[in-house]
N, C-alpha and C. Protein backbone atom coordinates (compact mmCIF):
# COMPACT_ATOMS: atom_id res chain seq x y z
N UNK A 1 -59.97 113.14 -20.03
CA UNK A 1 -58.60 113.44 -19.70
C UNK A 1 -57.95 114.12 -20.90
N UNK A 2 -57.27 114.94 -20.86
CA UNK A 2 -56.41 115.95 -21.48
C UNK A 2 -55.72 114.93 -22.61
N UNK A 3 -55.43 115.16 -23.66
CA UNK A 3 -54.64 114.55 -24.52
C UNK A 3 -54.22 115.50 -25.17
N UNK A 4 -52.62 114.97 -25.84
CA UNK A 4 -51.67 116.21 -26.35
C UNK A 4 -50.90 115.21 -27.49
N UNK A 5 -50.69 116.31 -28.34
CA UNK A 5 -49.88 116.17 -29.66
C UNK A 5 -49.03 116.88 -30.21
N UNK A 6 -47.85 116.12 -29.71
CA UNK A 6 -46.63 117.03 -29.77
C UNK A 6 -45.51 116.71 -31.22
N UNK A 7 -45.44 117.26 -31.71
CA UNK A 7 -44.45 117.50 -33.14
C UNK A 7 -43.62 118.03 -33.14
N UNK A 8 -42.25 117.12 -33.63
CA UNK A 8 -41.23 117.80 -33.83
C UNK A 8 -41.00 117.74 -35.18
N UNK A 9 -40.75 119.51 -35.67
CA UNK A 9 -40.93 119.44 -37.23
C UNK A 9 -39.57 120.05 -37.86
N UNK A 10 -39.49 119.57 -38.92
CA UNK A 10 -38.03 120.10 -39.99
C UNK A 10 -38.92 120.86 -41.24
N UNK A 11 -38.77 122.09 -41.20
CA UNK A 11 -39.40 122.60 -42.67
C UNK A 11 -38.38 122.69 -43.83
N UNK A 12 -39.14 121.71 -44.82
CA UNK A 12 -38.19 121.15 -45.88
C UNK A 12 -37.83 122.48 -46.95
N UNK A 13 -39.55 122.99 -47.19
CA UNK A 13 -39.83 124.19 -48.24
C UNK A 13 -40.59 124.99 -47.94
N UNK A 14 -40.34 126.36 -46.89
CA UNK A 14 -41.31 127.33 -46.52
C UNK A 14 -42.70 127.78 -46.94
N UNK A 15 -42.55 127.67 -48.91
CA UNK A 15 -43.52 128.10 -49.85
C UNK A 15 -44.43 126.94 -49.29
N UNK A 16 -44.05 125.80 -49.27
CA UNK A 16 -44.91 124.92 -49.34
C UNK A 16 -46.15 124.42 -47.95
N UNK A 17 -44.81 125.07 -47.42
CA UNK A 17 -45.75 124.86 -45.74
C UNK A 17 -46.47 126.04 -45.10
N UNK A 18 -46.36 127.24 -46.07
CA UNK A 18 -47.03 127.97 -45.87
C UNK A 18 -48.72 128.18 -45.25
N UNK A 19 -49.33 127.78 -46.86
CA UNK A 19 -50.50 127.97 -46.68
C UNK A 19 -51.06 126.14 -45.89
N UNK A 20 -50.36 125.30 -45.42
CA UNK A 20 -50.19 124.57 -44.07
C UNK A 20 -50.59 125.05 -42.97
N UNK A 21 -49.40 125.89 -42.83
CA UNK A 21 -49.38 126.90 -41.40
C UNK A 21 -51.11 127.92 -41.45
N UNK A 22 -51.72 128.06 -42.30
CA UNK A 22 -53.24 128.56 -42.46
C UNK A 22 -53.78 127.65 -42.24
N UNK A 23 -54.15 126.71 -42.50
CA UNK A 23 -55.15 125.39 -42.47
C UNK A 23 -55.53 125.22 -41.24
N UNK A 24 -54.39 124.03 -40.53
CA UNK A 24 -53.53 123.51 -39.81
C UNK A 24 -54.34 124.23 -38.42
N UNK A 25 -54.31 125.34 -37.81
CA UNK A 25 -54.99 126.18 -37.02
C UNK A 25 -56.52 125.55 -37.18
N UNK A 26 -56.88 126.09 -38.32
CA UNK A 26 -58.36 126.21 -38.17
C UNK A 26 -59.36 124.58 -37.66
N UNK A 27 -58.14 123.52 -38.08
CA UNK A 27 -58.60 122.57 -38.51
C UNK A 27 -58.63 121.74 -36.53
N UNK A 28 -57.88 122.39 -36.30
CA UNK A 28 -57.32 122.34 -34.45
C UNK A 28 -58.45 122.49 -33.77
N UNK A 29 -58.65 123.84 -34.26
CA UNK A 29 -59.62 124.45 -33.56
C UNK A 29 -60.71 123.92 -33.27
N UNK A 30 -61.59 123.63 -35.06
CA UNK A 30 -62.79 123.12 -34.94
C UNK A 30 -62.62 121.31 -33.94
N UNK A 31 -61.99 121.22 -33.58
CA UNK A 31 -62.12 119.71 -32.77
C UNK A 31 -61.45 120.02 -31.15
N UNK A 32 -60.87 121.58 -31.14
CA UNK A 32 -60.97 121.30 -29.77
C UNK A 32 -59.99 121.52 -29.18
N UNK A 33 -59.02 121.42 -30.17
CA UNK A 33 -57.80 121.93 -29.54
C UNK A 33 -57.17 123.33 -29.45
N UNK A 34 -56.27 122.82 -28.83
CA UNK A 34 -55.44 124.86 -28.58
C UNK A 34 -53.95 124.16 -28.66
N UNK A 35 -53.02 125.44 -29.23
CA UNK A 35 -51.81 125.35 -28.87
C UNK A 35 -51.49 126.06 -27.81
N UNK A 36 -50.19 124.74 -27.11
CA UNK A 36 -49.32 125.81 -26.27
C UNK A 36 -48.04 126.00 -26.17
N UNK A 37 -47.21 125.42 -27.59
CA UNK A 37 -46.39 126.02 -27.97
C UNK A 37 -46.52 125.75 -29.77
N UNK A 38 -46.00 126.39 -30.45
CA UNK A 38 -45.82 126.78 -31.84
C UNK A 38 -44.45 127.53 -32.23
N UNK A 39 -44.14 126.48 -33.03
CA UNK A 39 -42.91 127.09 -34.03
C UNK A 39 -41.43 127.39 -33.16
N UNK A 40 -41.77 126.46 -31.34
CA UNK A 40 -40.77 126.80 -30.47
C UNK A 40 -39.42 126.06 -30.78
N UNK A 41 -38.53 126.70 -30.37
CA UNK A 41 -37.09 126.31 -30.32
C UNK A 41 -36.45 125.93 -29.13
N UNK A 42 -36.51 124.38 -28.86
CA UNK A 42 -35.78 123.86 -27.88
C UNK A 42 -34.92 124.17 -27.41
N UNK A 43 -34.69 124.46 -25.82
CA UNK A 43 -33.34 124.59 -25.43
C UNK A 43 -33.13 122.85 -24.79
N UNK A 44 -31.88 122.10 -25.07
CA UNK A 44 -31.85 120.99 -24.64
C UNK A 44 -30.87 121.17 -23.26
N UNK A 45 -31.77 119.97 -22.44
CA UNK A 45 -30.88 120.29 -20.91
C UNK A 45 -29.84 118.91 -21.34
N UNK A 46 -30.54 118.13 -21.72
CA UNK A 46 -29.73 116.58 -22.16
C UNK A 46 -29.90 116.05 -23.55
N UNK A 47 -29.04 115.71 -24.02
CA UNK A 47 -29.12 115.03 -25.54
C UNK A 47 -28.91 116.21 -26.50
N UNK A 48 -29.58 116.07 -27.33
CA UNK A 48 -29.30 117.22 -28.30
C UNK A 48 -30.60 117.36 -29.70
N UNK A 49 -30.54 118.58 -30.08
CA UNK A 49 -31.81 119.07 -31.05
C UNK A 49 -31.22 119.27 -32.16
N UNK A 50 -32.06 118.85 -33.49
CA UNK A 50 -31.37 120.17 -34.46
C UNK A 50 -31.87 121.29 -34.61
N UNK A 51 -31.15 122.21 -34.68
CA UNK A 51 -31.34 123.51 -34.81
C UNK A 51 -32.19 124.01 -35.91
N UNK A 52 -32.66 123.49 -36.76
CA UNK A 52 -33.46 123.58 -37.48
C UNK A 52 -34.71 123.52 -37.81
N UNK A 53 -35.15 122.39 -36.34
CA UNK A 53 -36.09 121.83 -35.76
C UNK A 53 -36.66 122.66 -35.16
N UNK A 54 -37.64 122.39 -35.11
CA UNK A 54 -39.07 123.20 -34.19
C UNK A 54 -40.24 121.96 -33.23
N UNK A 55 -40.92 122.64 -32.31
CA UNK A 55 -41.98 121.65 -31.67
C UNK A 55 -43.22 122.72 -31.82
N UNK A 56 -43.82 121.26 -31.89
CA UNK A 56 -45.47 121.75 -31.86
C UNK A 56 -45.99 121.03 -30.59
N UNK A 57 -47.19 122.06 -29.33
CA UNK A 57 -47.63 120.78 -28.55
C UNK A 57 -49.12 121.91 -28.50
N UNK A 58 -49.89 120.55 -28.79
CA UNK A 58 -51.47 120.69 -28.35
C UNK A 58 -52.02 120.21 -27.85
N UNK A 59 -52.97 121.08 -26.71
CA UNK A 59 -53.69 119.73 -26.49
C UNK A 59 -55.27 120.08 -26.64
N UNK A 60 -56.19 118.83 -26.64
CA UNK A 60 -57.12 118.55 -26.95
C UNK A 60 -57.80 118.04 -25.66
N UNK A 61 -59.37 117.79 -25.44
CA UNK A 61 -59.78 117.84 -24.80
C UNK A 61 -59.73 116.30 -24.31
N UNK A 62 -59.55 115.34 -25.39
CA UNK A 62 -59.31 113.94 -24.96
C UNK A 62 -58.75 113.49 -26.28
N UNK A 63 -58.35 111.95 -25.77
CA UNK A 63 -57.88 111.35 -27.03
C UNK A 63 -58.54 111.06 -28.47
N UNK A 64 -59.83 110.80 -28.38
CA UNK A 64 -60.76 110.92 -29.36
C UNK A 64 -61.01 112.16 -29.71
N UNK A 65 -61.14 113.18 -29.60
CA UNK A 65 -61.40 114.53 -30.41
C UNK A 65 -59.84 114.38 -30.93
N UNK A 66 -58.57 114.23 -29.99
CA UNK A 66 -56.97 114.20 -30.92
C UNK A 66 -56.92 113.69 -32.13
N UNK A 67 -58.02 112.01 -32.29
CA UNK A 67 -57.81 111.29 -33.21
C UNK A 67 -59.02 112.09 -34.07
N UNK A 68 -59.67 112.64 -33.89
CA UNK A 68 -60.74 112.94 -34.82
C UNK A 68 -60.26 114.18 -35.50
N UNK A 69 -59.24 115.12 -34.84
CA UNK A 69 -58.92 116.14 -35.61
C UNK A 69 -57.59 115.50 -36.24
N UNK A 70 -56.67 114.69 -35.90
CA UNK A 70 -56.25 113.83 -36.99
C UNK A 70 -56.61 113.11 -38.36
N UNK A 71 -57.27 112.59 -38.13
CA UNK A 71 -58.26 112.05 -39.01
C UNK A 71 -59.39 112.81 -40.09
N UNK A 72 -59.48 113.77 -39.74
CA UNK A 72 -60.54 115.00 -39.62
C UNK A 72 -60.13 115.10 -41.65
N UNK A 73 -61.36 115.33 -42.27
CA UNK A 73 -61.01 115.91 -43.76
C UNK A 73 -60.44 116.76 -43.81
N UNK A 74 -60.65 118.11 -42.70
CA UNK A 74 -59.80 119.47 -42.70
C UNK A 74 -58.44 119.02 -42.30
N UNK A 75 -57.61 118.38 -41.58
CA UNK A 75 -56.21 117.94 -41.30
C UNK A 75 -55.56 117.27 -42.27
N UNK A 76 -56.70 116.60 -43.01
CA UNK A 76 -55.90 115.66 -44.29
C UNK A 76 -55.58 116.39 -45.25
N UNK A 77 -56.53 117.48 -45.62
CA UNK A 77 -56.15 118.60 -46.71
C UNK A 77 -54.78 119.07 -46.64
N UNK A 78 -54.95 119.76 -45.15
CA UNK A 78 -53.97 120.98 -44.77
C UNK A 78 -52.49 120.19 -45.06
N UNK A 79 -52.49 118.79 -44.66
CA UNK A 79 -51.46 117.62 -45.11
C UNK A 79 -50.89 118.10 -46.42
N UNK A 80 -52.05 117.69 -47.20
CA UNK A 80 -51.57 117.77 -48.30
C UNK A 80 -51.28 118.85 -49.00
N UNK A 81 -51.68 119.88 -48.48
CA UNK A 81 -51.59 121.30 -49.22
C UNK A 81 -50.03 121.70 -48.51
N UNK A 82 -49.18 121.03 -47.52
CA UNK A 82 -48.19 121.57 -47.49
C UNK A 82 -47.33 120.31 -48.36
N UNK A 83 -47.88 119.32 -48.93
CA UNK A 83 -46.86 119.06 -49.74
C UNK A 83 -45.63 118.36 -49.91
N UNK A 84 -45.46 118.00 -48.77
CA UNK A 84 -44.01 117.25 -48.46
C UNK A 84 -42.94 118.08 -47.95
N UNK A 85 -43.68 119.31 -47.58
CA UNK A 85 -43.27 120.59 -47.55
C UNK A 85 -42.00 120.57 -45.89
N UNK A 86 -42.46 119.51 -45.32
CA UNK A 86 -41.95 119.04 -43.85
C UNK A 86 -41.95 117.71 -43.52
N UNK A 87 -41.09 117.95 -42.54
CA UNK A 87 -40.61 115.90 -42.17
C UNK A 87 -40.85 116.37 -40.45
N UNK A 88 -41.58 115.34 -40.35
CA UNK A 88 -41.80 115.37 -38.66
C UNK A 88 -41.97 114.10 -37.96
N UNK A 89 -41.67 114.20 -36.80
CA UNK A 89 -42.36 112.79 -35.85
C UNK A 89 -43.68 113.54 -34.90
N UNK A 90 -44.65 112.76 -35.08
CA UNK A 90 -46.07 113.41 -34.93
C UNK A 90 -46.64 112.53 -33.06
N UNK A 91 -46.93 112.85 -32.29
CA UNK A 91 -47.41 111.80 -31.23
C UNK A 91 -48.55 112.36 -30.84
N UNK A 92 -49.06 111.00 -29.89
CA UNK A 92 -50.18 111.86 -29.23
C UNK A 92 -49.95 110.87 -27.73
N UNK A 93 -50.32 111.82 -26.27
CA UNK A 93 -50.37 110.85 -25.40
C UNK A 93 -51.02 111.78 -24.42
N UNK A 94 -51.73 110.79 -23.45
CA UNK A 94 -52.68 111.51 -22.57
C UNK A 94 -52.24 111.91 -21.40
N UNK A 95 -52.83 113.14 -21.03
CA UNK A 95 -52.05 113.57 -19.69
C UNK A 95 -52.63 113.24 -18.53
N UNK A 96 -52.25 113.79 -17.09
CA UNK A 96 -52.19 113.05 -15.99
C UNK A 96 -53.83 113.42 -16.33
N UNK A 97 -54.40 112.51 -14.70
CA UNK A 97 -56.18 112.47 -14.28
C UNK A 97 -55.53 114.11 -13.66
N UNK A 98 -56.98 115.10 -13.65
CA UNK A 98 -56.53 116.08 -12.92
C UNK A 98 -56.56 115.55 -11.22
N UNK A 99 -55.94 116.40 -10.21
CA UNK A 99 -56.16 116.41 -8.91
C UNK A 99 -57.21 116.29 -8.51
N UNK A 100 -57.66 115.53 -7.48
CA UNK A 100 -59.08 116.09 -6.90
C UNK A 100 -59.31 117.41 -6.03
N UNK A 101 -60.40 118.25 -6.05
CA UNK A 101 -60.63 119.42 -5.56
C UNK A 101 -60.20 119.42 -3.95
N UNK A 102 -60.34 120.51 -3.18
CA UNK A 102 -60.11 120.38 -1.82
C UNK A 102 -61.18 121.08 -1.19
C-alpha cells in the first residue's frame, strides 16, 4: 500500500538548505519515492497557513521503504548538511488499499 510523507516546511537560511534541496532528491529516489508536490504554496479553504511555509508530499511505495529512506544514511546526511537550515513538521501515513479491478 502506498505510503506518503508530507512536510510542512519554514526555510530558516536558504544558503543552508540549499545544497539540502540537492541531496534530499537523490536520497528519495534511491528508496522509491517520487514527489508530487515540492516547494508548493497552500491555498487554505479553512484555517490558515503561513505564508512563508511550503509543503512537501511523497509518496513511496509502502511504509517500510518511507521508513527506510528516512532512516536511510543518504537522508541523515542531507539532514545535516542543511543545518538547521529549516523547521518543519515531517509525517508519514498510508494511503487507501487500491480499488479492485473490474
Amino acid at each position: 500500500m502506498t505510503a506518503y510523507v508530507l512536510s510542512e516546511v519554514e526555510i530558516l537560511d536558504r544558503d543552508s538548505v540549499a545544497a539540502y534541496k540537492q541531496e534530499a532528491p537523490l536520497s528519495i529516489a534511491k528508496y522509491g519515492g517520487t514527489y508530487l508536490a515540492r516547494d508548493a504554496v497552500p491555498g487554505a479553504f479553512e484555517g490558515g497557513f503561513n505564508p512563508e511555509e511550503r509543503i512537501v508530499l511523497i509518496a513511496f511505495p509502502d511504509e517500510a521503504a518511507a521508513r527506510a529512506w528516512y532512516n536511510s544514511p543518504e537522508y541523515q546526511a542531507a539532514i545535516t548538511t542543511a543545518n538547521g537550515g529549516l523547521r518543519r513538521r515531517l509525517f508519514s501515513f498510508a494511503g487507501l488499499p487500491e480499488a479492485p479491478k473490474q
